[in-house]
PDB file of N, CA and C in Angstrom:
ATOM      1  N   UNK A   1      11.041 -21.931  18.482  1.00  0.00           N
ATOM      2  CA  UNK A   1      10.868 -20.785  17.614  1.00  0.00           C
ATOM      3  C   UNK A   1       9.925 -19.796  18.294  1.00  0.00           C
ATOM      4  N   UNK A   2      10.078 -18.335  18.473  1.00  0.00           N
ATOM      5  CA  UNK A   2       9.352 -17.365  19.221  1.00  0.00           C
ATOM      6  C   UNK A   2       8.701 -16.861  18.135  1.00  0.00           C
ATOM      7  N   UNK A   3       7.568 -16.228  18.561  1.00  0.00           N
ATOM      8  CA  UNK A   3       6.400 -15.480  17.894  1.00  0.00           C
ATOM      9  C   UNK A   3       6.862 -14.609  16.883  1.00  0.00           C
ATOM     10  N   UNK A   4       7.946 -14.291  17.035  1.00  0.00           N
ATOM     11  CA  UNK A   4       8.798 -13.385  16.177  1.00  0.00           C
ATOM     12  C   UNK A   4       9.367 -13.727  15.289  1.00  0.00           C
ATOM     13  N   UNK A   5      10.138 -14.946  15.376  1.00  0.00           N
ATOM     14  CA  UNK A   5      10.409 -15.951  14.449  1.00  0.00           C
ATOM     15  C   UNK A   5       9.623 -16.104  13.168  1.00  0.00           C
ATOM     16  N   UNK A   6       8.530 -16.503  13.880  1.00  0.00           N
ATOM     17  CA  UNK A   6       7.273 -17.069  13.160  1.00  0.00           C
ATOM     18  C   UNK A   6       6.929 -15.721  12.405  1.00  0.00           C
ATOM     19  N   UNK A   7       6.268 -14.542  12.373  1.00  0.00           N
ATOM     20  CA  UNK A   7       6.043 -13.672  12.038  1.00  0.00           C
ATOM     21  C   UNK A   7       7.187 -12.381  12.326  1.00  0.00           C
ATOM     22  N   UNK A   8       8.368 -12.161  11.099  1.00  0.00           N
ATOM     23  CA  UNK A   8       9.008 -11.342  11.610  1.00  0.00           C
ATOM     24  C   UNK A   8       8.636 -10.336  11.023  1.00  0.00           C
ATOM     25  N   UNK A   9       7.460  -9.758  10.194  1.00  0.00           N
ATOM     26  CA  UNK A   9       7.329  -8.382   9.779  1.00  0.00           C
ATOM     27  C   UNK A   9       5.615  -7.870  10.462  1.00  0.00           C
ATOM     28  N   UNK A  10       6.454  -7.538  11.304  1.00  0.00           N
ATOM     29  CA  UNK A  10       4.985  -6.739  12.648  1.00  0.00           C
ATOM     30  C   UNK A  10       5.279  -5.290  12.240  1.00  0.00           C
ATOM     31  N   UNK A  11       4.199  -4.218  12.098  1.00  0.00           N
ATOM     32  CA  UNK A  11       3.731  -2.727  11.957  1.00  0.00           C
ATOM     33  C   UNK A  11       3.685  -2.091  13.059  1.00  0.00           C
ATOM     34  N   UNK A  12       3.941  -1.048  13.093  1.00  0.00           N
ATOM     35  CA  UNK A  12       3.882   0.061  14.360  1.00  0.00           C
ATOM     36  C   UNK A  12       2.226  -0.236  14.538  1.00  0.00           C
ATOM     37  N   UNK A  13       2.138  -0.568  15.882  1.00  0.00           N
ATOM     38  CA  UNK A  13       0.511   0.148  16.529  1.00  0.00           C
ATOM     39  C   UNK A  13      -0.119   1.389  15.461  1.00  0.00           C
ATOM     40  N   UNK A  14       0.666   2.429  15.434  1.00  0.00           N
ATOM     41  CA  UNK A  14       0.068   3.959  15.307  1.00  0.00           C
ATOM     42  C   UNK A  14      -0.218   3.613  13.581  1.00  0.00           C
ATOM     43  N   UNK A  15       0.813   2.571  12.676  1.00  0.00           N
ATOM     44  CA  UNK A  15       0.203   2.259  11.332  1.00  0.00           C
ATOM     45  C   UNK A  15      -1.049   1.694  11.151  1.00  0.00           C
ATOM     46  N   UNK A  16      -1.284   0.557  11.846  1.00  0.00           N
ATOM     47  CA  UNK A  16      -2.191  -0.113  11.913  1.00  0.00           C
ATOM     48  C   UNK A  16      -3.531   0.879  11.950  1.00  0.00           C
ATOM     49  N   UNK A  17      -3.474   1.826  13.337  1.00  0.00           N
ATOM     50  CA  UNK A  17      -5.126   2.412  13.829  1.00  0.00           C
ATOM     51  C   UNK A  17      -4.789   3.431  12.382  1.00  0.00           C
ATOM     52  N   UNK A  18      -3.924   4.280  12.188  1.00  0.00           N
ATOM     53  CA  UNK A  18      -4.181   5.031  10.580  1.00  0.00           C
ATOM     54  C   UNK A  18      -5.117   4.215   9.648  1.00  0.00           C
ATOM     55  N   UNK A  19      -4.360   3.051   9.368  1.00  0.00           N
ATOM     56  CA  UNK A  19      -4.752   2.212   8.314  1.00  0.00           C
ATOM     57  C   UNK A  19      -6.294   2.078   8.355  1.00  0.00           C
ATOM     58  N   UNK A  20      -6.339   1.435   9.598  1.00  0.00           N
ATOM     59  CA  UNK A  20      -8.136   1.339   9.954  1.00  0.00           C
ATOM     60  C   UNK A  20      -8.553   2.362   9.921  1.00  0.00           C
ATOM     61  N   UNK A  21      -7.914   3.108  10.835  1.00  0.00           N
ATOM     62  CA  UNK A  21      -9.162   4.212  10.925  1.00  0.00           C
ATOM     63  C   UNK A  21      -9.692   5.286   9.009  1.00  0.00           C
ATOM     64  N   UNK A  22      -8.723   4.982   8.401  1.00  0.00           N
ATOM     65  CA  UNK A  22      -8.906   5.450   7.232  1.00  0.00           C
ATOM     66  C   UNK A  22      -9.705   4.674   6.087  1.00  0.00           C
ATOM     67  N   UNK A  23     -10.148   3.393   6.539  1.00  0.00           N
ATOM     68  CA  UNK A  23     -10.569   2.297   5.873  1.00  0.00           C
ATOM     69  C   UNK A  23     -11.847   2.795   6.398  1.00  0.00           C
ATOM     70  N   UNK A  24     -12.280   2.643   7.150  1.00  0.00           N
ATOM     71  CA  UNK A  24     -13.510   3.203   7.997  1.00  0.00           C
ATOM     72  C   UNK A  24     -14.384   4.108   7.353  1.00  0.00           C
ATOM     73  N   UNK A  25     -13.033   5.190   7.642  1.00  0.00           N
ATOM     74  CA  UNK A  25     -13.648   6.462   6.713  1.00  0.00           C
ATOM     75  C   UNK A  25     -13.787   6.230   5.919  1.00  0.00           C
ATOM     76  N   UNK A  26     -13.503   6.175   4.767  1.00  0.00           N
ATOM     77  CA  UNK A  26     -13.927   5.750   3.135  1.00  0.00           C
ATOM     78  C   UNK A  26     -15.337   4.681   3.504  1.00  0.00           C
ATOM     79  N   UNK A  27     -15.363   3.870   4.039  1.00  0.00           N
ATOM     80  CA  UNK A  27     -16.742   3.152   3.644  1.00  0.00           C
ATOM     81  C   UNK A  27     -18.028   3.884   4.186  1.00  0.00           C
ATOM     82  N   UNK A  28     -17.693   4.709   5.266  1.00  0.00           N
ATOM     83  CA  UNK A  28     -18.652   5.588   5.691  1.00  0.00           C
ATOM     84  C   UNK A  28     -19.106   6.508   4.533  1.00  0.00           C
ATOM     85  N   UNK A  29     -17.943   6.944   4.034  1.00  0.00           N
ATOM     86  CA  UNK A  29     -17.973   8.081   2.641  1.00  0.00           C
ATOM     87  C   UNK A  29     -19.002   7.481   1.477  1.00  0.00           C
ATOM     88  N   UNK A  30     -18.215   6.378   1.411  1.00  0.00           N
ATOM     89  CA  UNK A  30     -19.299   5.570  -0.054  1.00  0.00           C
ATOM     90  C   UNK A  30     -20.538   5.480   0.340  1.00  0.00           C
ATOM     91  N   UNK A  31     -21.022   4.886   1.626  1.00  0.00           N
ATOM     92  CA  UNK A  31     -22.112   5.119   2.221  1.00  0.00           C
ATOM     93  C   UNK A  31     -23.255   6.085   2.442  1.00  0.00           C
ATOM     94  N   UNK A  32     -22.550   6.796   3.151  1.00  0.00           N
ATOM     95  CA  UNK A  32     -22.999   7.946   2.852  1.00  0.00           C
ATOM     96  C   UNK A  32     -23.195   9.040   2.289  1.00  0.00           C
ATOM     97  N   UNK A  33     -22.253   9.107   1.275  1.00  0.00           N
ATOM     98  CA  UNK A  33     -21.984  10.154   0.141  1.00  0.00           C
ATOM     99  C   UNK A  33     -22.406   9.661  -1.220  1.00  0.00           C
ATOM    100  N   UNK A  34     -22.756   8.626  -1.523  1.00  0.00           N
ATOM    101  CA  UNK A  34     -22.761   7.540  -2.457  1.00  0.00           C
ATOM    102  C   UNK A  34     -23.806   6.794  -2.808  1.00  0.00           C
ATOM    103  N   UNK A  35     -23.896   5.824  -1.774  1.00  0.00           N
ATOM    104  CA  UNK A  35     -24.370   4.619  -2.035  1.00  0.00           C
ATOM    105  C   UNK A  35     -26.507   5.588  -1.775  1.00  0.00           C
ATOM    106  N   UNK A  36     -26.268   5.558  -0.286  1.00  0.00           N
ATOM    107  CA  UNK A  36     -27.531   5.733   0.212  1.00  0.00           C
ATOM    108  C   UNK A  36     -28.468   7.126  -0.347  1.00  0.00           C
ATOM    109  N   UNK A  37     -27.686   8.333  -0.554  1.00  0.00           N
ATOM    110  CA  UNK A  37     -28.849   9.372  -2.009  1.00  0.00           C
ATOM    111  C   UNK A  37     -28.903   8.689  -3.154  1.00  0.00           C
ATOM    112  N   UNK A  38     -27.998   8.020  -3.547  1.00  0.00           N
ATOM    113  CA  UNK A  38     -28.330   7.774  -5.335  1.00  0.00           C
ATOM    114  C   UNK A  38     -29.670   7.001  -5.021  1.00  0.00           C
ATOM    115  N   UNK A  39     -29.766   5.555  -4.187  1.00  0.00           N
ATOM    116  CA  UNK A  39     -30.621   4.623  -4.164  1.00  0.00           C
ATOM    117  C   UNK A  39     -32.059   5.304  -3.633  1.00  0.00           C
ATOM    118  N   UNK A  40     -31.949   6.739  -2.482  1.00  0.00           N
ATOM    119  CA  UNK A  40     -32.923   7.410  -2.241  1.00  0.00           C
ATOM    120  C   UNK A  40     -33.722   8.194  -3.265  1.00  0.00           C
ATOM    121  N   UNK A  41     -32.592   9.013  -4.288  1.00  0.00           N
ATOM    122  CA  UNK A  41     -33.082   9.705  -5.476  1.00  0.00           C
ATOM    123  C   UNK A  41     -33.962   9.081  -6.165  1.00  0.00           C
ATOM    124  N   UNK A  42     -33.428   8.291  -6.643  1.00  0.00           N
ATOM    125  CA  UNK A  42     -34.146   6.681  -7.554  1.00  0.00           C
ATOM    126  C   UNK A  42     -35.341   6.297  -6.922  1.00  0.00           C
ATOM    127  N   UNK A  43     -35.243   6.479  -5.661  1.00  0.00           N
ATOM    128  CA  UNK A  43     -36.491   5.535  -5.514  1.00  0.00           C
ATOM    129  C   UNK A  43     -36.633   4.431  -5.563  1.00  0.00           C
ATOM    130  N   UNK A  44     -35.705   3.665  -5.418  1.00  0.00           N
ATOM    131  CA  UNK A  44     -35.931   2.287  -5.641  1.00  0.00           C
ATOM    132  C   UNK A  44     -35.858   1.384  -4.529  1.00  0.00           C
ATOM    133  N   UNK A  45     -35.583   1.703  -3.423  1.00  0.00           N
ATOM    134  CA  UNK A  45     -35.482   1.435  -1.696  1.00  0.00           C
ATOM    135  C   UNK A  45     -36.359   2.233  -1.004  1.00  0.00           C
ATOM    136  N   UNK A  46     -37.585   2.024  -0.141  1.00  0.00           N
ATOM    137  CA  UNK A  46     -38.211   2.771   0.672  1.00  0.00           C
ATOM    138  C   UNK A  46     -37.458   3.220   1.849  1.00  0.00           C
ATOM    139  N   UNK A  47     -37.421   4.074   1.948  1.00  0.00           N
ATOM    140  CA  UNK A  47     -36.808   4.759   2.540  1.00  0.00           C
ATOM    141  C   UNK A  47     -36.399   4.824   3.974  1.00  0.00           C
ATOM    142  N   UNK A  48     -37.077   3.469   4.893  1.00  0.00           N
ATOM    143  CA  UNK A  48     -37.312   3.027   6.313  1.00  0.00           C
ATOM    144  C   UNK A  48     -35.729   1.563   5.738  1.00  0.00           C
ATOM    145  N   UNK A  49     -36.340   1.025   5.160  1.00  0.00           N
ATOM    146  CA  UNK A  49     -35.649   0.024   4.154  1.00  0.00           C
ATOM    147  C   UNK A  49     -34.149   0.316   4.115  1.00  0.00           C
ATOM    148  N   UNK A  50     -33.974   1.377   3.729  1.00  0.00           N
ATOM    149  CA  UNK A  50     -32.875   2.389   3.289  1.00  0.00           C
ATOM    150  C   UNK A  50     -32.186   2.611   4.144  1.00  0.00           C
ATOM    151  N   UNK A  51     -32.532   3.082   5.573  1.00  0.00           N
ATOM    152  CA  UNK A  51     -31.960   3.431   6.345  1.00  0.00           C
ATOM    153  C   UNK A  51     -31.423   2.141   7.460  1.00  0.00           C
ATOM    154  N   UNK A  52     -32.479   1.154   7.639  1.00  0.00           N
ATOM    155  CA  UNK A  52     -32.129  -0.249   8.378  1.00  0.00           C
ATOM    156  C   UNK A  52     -30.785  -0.767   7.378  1.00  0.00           C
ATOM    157  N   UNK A  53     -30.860  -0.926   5.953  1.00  0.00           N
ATOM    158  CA  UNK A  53     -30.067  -1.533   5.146  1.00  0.00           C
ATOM    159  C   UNK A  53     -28.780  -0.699   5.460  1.00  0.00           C
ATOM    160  N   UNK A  54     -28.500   0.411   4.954  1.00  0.00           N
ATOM    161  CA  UNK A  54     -27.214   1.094   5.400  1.00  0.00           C
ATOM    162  C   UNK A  54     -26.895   1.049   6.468  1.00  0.00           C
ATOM    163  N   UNK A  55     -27.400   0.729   8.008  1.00  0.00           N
ATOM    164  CA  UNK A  55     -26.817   0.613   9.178  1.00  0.00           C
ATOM    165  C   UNK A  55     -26.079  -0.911   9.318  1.00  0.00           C
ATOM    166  N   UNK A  56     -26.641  -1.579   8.632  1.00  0.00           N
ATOM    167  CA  UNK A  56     -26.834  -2.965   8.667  1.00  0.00           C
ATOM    168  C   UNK A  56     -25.167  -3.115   7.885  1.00  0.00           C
ATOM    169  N   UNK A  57     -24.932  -2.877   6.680  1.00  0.00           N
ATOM    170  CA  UNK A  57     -23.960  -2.883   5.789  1.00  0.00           C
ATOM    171  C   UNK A  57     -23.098  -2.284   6.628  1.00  0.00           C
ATOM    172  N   UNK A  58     -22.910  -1.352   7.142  1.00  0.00           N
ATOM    173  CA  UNK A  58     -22.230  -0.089   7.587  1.00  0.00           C
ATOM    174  C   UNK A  58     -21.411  -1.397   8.752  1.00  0.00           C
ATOM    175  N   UNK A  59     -22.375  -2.028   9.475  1.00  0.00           N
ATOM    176  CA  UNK A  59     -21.843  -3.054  10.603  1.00  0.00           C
ATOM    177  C   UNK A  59     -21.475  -4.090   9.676  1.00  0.00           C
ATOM    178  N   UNK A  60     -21.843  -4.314   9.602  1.00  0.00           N
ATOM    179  CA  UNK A  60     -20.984  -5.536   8.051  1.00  0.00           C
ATOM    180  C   UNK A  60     -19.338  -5.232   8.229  1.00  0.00           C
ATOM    181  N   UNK A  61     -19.377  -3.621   8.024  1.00  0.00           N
ATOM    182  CA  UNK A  61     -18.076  -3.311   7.253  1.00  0.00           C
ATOM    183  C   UNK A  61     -17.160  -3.455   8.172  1.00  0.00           C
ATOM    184  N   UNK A  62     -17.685  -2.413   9.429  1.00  0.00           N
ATOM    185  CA  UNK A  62     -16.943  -2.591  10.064  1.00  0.00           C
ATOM    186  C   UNK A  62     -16.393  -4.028  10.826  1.00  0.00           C
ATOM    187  N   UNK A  63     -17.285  -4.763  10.984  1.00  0.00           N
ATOM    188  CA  UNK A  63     -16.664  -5.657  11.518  1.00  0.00           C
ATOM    189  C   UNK A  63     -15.762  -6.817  11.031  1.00  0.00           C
ATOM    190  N   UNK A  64     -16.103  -6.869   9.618  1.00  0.00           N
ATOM    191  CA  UNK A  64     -15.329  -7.286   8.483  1.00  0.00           C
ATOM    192  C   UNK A  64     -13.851  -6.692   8.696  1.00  0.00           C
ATOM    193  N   UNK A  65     -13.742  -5.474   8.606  1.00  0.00           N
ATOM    194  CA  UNK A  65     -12.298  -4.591   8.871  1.00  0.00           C
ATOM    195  C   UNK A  65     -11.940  -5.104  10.152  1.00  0.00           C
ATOM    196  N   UNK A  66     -12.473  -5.153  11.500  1.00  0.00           N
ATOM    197  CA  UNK A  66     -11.767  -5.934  12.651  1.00  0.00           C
ATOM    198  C   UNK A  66     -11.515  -7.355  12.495  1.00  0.00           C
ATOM    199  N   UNK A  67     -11.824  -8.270  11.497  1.00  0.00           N
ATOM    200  CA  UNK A  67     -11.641  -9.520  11.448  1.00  0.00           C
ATOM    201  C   UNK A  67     -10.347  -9.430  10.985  1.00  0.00           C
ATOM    202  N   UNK A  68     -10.203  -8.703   9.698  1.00  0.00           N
ATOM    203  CA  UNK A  68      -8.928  -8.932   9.038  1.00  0.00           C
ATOM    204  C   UNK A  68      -7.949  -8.095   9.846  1.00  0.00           C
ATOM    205  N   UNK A  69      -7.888  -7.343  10.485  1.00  0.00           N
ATOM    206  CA  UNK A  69      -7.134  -6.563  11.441  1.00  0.00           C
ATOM    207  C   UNK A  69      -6.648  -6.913  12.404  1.00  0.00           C
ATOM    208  N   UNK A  70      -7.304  -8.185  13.231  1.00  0.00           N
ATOM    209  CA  UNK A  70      -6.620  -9.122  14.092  1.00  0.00           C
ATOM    210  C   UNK A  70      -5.839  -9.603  13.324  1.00  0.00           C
ATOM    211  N   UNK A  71      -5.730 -10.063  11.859  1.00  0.00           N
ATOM    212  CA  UNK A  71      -4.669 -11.021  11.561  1.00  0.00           C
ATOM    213  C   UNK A  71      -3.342 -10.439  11.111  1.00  0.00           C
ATOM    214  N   UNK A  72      -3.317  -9.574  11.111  1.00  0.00           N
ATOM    215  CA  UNK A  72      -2.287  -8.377  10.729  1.00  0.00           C
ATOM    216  C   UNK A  72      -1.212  -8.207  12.423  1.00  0.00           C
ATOM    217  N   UNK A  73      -0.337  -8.717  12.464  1.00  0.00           N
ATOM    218  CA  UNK A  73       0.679  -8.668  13.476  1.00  0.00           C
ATOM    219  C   UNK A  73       1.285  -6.938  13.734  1.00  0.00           C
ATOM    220  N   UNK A  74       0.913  -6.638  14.880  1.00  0.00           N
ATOM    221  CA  UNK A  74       1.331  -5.248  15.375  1.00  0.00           C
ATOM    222  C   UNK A  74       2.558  -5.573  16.432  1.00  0.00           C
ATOM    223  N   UNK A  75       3.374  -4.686  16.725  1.00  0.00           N
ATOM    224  CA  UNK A  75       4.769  -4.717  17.649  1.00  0.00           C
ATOM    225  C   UNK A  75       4.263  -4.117  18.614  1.00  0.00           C
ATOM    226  N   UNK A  76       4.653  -4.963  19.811  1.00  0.00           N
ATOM    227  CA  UNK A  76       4.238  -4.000  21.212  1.00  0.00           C
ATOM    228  C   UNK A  76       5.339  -3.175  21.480  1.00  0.00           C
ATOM    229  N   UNK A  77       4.560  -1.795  21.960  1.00  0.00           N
ATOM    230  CA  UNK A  77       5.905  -1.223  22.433  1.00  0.00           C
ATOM    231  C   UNK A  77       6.538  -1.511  23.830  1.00  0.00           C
ATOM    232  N   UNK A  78       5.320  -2.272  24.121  1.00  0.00           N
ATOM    233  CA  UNK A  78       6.721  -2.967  25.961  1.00  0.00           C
ATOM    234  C   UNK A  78       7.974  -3.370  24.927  1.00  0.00           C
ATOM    235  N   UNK A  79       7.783  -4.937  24.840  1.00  0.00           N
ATOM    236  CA  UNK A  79       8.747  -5.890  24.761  1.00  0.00           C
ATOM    237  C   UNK A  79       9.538  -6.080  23.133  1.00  0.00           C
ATOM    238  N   UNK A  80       8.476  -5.223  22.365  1.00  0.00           N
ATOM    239  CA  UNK A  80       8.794  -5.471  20.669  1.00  0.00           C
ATOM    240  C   UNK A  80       8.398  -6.725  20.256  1.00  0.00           C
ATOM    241  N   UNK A  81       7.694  -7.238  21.219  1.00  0.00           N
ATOM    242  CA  UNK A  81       6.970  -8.807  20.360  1.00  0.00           C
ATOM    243  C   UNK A  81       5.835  -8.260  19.699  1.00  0.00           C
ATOM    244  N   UNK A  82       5.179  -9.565  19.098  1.00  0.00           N
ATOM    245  CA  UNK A  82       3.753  -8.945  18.639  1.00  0.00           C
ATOM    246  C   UNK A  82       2.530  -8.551  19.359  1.00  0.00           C
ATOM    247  N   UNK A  83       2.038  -7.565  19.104  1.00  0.00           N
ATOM    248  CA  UNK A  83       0.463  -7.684  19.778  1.00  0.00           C
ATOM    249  C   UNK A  83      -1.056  -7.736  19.264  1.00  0.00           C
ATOM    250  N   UNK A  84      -1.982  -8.078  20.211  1.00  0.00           N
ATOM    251  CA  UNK A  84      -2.960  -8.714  18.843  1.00  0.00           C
ATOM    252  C   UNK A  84      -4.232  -7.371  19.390  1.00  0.00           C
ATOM    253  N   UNK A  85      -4.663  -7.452  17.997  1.00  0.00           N
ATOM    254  CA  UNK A  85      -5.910  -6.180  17.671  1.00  0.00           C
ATOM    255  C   UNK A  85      -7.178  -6.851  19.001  1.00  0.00           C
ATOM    256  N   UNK A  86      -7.295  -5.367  19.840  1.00  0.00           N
ATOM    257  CA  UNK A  86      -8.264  -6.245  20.479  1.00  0.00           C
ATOM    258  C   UNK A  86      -9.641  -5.173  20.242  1.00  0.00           C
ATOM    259  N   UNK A  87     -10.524  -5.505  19.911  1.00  0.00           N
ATOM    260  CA  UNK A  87     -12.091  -4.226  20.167  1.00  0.00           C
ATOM    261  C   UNK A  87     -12.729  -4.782  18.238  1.00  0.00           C
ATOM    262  N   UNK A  88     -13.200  -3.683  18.619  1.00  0.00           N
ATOM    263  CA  UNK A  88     -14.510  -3.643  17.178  1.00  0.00           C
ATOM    264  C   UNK A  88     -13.881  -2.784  16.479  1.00  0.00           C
ATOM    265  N   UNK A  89     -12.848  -1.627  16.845  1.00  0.00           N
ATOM    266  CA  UNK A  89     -12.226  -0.535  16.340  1.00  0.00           C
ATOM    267  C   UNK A  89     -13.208   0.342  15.298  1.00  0.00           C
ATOM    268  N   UNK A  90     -14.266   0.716  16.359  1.00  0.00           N
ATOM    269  CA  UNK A  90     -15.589   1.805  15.932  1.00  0.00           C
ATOM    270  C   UNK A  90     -15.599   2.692  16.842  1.00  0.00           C
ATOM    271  N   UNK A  91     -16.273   3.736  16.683  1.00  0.00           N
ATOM    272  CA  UNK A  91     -16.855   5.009  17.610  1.00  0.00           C
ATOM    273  C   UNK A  91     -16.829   4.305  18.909  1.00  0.00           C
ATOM    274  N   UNK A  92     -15.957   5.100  20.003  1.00  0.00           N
ATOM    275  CA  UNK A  92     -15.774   6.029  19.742  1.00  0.00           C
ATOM    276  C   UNK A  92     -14.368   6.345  19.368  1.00  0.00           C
ATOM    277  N   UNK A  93     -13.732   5.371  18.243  1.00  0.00           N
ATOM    278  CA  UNK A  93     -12.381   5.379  17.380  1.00  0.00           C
ATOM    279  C   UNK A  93     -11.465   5.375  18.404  1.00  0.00           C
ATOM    280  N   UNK A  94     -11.767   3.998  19.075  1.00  0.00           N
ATOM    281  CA  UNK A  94     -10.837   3.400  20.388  1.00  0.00           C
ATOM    282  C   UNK A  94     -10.062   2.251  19.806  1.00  0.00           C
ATOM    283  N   UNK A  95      -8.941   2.099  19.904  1.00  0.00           N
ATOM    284  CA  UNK A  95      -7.643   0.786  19.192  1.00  0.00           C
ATOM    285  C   UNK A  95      -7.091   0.385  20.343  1.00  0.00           C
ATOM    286  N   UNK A  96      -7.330  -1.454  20.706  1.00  0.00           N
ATOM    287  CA  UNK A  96      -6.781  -1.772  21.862  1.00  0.00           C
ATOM    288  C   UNK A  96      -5.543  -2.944  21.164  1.00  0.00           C
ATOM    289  N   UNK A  97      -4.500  -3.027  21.885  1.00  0.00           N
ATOM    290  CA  UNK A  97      -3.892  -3.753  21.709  1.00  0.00           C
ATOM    291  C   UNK A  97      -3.465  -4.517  22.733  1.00  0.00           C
ATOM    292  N   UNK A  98      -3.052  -6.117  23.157  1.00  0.00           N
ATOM    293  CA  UNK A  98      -2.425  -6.424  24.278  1.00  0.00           C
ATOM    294  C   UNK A  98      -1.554  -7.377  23.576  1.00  0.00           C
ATOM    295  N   UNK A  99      -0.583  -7.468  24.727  1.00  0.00           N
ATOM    296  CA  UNK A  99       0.571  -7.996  23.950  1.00  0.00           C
ATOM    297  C   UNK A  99       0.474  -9.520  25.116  1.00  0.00           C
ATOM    298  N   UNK A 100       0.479 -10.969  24.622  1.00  0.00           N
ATOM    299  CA  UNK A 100       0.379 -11.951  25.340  1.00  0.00           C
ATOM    300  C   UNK A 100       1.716 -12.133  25.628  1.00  0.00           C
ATOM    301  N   UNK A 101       2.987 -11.702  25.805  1.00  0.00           N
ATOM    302  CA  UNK A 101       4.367 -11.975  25.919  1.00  0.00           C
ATOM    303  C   UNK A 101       4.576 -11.042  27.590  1.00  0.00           C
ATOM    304  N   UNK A 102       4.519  -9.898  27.252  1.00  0.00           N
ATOM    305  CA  UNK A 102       4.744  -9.485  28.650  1.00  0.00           C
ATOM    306  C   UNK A 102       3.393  -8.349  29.051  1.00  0.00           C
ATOM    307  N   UNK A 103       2.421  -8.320  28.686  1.00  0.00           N
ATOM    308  CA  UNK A 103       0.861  -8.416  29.053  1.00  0.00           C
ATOM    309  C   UNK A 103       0.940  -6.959  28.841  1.00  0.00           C
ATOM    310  N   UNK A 104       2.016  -5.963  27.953  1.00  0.00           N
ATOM    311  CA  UNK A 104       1.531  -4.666  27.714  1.00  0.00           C
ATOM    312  C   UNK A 104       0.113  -4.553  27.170  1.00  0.00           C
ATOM    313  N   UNK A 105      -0.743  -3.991  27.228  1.00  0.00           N
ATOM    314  CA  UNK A 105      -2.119  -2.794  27.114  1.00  0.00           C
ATOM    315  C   UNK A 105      -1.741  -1.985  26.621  1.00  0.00           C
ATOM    316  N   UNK A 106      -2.207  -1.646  25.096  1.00  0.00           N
ATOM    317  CA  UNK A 106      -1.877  -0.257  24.129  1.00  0.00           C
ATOM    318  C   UNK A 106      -2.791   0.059  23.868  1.00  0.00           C
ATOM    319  N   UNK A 107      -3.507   1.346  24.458  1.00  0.00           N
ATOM    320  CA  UNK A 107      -4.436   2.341  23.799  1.00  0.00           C
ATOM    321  C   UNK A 107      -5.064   3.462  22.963  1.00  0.00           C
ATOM    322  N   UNK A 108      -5.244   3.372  21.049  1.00  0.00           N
ATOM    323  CA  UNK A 108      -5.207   4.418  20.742  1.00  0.00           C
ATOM    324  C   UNK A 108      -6.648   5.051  20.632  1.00  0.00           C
ATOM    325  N   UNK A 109      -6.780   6.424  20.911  1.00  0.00           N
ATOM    326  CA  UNK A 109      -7.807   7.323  20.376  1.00  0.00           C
ATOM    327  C   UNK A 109      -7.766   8.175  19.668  1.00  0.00           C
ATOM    328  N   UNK A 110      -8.604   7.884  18.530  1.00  0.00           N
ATOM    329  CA  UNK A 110      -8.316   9.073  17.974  1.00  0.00           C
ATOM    330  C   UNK A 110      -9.563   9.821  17.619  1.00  0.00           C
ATOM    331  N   UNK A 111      -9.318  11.375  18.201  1.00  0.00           N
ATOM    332  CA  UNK A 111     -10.202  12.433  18.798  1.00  0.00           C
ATOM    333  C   UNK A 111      -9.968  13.357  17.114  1.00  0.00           C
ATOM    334  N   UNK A 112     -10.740  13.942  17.590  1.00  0.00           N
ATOM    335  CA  UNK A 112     -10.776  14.543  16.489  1.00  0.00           C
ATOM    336  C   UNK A 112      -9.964  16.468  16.640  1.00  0.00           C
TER     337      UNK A 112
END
C-alpha cells in the first residue's frame, strides 16, 4: 500500500501556507489587538510581565500551529505524492515542504 493509499485526501501546498498563514494572523490580532491593552488598561499585569507573557504565548501559538500542520498531508508538486510541513512557519513567513518519495523541495513566501 503507497503513501497515497494510506492518506488519499492531500491539499495543495499554496492551501495549506493560506491556511497557516491566516491562523497566525488572527492570533497575532487577538494578541495584540485584544488580549495585551485590555490586561494593560486594567492594570492587572505589570507591564515588563506583560510583555515577556505575550511573547511567550505568541511562541506557544505558533508552534502549536506547526505541530498540527505537519500532520495535515500536502501534495507535492514533483510526483503528486505527499509532502511533509517542514520549518516553524514564522517570520519571515517562509513554508518548506519536502517530499520523501522523489525528494522535491517546495518553497513558499509570502511577502507582503
Amino acid at each position: 500500500m503507497t503513501s497515497s493509499e494510506q492518506q488519499p485526501f492531500a491539499i495543495p501546498a499554496r492551501l495549506h501556507v493560506v491556511v497557516l498563514f491566516l491562523i497566525q494572523f488572527v492570533v497575532l490580532l487577538l494578541l495584540g489587538g485584544g488580549a495585551v491593552p485590555a490586561l494593560y488598561e486594567q492594570r492587572l499585569v505589570a507591564t515588563p510581565l506583560l510583555v515577556v507573557g505575550a511573547i511567550v504565548v505568541l511562541g506557544g501559538a505558533v508552534a502549536a500551529v506547526a505541530e498540527v500542520a505537519r500532520l495535515i498531508p500536502v501534495r507535492c508538486k514533483g510526483c503528486g505524492d505527499h509532502a511533509a510541513f517542514r520549518g516553524a512557519a514564522w517570520w519571515p513567513f517562509t513554508y518548506r515542504y519536502a517530499c520523501a518519495r522523489c525528494g522535491h523541495a517546495m518553497r513558499y513566501d509570502v511577502v507582503s
